[in-house]
PDB file of N, CA and C in Angstrom:
ATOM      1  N   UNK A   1       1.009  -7.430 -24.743  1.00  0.00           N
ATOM      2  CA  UNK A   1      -0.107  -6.837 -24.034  1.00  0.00           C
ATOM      3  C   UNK A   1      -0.123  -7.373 -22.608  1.00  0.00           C
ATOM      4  N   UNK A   2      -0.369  -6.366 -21.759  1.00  0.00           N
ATOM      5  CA  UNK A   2      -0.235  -6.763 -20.296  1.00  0.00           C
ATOM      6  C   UNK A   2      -1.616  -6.844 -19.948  1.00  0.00           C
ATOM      7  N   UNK A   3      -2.270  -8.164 -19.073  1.00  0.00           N
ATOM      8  CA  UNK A   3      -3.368  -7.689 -18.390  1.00  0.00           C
ATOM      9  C   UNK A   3      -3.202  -8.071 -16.646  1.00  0.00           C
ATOM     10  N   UNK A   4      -4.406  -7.658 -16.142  1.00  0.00           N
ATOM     11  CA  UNK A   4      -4.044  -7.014 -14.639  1.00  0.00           C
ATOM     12  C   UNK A   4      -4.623  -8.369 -14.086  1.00  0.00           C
ATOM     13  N   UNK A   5      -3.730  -8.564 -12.645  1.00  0.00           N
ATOM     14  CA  UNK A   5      -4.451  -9.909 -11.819  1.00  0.00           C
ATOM     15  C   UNK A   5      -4.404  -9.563 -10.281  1.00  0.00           C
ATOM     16  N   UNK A   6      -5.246  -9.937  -9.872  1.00  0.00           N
ATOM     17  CA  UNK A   6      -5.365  -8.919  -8.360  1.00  0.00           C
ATOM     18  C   UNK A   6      -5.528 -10.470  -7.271  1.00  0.00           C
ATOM     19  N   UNK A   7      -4.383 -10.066  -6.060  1.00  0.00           N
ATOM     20  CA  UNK A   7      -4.048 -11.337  -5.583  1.00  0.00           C
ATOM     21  C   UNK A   7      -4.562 -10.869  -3.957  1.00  0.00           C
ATOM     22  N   UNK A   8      -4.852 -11.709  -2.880  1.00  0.00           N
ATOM     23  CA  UNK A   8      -5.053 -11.486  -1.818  1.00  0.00           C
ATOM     24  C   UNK A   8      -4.055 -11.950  -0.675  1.00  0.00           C
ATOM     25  N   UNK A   9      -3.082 -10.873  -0.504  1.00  0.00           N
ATOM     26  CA  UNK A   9      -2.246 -11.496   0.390  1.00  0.00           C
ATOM     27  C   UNK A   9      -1.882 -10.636   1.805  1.00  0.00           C
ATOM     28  N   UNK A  10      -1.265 -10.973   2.901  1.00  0.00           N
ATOM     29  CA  UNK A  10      -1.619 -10.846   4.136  1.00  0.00           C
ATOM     30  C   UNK A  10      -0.653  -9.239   4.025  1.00  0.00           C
ATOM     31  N   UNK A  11      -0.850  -8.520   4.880  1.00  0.00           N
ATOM     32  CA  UNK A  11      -0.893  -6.971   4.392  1.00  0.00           C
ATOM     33  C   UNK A  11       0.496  -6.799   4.812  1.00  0.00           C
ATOM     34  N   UNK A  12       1.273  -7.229   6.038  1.00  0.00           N
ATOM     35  CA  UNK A  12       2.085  -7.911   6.697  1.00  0.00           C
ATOM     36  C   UNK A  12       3.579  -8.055   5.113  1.00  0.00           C
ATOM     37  N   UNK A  13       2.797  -9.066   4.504  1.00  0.00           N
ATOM     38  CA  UNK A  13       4.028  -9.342   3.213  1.00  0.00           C
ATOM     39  C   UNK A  13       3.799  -8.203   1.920  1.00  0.00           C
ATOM     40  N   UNK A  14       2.205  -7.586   1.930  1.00  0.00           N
ATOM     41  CA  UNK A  14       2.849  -6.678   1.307  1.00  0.00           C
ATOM     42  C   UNK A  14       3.504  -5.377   1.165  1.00  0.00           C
ATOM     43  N   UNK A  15       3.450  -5.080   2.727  1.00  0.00           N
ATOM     44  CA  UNK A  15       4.953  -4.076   3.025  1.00  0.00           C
ATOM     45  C   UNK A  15       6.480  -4.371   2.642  1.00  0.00           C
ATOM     46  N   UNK A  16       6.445  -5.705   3.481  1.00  0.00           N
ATOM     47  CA  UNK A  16       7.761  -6.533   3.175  1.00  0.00           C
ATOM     48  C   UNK A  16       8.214  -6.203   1.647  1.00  0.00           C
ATOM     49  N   UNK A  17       7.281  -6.917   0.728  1.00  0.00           N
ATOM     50  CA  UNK A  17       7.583  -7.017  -0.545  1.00  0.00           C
ATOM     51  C   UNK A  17       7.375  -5.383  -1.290  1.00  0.00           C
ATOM     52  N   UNK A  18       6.868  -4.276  -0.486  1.00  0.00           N
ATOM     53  CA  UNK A  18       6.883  -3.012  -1.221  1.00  0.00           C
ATOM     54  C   UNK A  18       8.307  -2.864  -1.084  1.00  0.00           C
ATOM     55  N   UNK A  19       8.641  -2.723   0.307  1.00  0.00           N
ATOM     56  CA  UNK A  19      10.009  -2.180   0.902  1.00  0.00           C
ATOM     57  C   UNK A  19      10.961  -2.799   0.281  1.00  0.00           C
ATOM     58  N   UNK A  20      11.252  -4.318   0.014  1.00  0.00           N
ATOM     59  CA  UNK A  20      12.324  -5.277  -0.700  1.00  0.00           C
ATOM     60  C   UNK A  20      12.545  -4.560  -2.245  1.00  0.00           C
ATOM     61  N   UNK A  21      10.939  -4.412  -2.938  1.00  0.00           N
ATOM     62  CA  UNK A  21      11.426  -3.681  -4.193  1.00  0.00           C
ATOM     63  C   UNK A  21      11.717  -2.610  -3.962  1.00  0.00           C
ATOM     64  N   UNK A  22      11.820  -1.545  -3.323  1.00  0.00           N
ATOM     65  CA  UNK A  22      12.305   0.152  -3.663  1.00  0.00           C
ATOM     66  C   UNK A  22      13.712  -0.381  -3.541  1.00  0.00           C
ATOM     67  N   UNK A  23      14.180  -0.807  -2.285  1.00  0.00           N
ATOM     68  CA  UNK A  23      15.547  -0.800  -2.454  1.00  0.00           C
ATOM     69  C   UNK A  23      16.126  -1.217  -3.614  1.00  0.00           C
ATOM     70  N   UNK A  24      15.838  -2.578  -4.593  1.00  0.00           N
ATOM     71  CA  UNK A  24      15.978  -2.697  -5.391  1.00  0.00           C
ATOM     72  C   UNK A  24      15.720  -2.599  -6.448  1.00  0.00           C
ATOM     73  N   UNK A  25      14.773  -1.168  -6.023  1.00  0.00           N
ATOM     74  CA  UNK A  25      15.069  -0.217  -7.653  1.00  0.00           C
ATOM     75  C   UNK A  25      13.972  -1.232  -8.663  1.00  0.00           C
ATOM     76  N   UNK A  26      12.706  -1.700  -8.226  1.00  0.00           N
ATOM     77  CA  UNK A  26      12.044  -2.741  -8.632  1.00  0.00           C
ATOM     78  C   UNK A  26      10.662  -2.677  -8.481  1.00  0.00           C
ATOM     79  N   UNK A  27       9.607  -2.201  -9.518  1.00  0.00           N
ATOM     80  CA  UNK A  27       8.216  -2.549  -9.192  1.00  0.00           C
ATOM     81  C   UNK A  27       7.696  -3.783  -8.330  1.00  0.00           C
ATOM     82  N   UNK A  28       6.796  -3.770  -7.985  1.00  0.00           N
ATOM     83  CA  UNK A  28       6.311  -5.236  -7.138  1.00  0.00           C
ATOM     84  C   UNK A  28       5.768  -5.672  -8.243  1.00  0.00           C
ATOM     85  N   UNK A  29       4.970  -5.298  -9.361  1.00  0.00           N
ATOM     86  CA  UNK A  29       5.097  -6.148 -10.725  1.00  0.00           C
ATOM     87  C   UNK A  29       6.077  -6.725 -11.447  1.00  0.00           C
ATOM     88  N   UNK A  30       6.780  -6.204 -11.142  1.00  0.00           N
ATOM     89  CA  UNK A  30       8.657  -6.382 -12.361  1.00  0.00           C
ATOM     90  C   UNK A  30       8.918  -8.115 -11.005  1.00  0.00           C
ATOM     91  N   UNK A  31       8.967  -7.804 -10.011  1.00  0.00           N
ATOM     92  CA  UNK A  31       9.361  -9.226  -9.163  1.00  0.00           C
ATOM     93  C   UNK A  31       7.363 -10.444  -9.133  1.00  0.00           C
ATOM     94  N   UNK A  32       6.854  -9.973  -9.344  1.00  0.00           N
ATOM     95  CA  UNK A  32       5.822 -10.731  -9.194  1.00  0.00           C
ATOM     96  C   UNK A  32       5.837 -11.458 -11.100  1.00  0.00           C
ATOM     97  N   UNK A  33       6.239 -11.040 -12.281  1.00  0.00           N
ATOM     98  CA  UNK A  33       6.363 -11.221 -13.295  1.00  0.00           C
ATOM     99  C   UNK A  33       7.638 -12.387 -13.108  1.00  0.00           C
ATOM    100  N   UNK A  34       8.569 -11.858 -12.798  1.00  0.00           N
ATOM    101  CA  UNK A  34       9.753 -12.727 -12.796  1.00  0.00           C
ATOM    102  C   UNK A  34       9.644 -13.702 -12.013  1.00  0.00           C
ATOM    103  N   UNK A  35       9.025 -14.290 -10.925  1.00  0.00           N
ATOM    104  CA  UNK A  35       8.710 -15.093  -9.960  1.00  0.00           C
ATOM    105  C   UNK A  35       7.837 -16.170 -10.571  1.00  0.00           C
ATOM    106  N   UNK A  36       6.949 -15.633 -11.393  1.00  0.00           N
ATOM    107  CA  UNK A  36       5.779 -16.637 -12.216  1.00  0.00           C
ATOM    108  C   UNK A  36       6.858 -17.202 -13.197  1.00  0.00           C
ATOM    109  N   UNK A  37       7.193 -16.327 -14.081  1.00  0.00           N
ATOM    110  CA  UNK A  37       8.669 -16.776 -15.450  1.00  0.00           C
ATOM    111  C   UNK A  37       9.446 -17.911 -14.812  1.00  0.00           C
ATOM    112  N   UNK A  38       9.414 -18.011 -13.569  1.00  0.00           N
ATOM    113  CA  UNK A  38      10.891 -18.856 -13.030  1.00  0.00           C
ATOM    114  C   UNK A  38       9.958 -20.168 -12.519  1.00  0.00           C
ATOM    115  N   UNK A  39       8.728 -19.945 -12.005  1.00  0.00           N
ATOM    116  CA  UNK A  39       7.458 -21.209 -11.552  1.00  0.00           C
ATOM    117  C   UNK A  39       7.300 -21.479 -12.823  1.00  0.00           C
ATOM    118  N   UNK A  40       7.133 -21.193 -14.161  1.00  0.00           N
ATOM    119  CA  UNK A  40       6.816 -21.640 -15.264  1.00  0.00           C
ATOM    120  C   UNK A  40       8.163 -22.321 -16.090  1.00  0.00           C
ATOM    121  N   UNK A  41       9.110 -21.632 -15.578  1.00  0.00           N
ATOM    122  CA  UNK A  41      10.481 -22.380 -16.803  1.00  0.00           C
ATOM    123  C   UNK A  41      10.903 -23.717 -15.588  1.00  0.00           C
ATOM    124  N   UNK A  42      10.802 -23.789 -14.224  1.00  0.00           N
ATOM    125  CA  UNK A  42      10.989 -25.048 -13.690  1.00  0.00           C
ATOM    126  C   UNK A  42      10.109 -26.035 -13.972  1.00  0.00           C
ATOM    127  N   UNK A  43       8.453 -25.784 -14.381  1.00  0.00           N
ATOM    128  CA  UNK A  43       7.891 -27.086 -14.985  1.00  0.00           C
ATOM    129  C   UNK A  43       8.155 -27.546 -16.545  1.00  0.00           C
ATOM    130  N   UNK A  44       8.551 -27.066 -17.267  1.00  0.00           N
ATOM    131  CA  UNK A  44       9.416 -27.048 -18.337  1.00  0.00           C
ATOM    132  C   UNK A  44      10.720 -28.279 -18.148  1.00  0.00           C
ATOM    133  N   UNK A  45      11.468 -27.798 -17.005  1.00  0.00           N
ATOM    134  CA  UNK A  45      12.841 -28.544 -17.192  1.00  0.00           C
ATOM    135  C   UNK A  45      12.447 -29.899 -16.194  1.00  0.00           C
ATOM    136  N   UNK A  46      11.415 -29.912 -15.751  1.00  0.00           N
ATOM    137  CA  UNK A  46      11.557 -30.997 -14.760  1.00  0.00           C
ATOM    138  C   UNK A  46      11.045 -32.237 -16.308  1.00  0.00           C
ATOM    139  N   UNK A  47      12.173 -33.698 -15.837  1.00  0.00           N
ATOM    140  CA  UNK A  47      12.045 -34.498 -16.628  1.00  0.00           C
ATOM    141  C   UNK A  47      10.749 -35.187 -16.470  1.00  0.00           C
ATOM    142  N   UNK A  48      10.725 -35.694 -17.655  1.00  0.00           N
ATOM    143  CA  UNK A  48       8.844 -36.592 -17.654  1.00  0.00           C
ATOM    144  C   UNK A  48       8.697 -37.312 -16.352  1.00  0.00           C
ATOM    145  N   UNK A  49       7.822 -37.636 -15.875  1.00  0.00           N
ATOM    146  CA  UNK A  49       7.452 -38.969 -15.444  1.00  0.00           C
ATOM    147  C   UNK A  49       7.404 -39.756 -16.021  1.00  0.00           C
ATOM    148  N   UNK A  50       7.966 -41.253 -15.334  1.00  0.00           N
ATOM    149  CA  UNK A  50       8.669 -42.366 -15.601  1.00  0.00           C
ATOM    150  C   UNK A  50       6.940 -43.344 -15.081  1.00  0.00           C
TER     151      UNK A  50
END
């Protein structure tokens, strides 16, 4: 189940980031999903504190 999260960012990046996904054939959800997945599996691998 998907639910919706609404972010405030400078209007400036979200052209950038519309335009970056068409070319690559890519929702701005499909890269905003995968971006969190990759912030979440690096606190995962980082070793404990000592």
């Amino acid at each position: 189940m998907n639910t919706k999260l609404t972010i405030l960012i400078p209007k400036e990046l979200h052209i950038a980031v519309k335009v970056k996904a068409a070319k690559e054939d890519k929702t701005v959800s499909e890269i905003v999903r995968g971006l969190l997945q990759e912030w979440l599996k690096e606190e995962k691998e980082k070793p404990p504190p000592k």
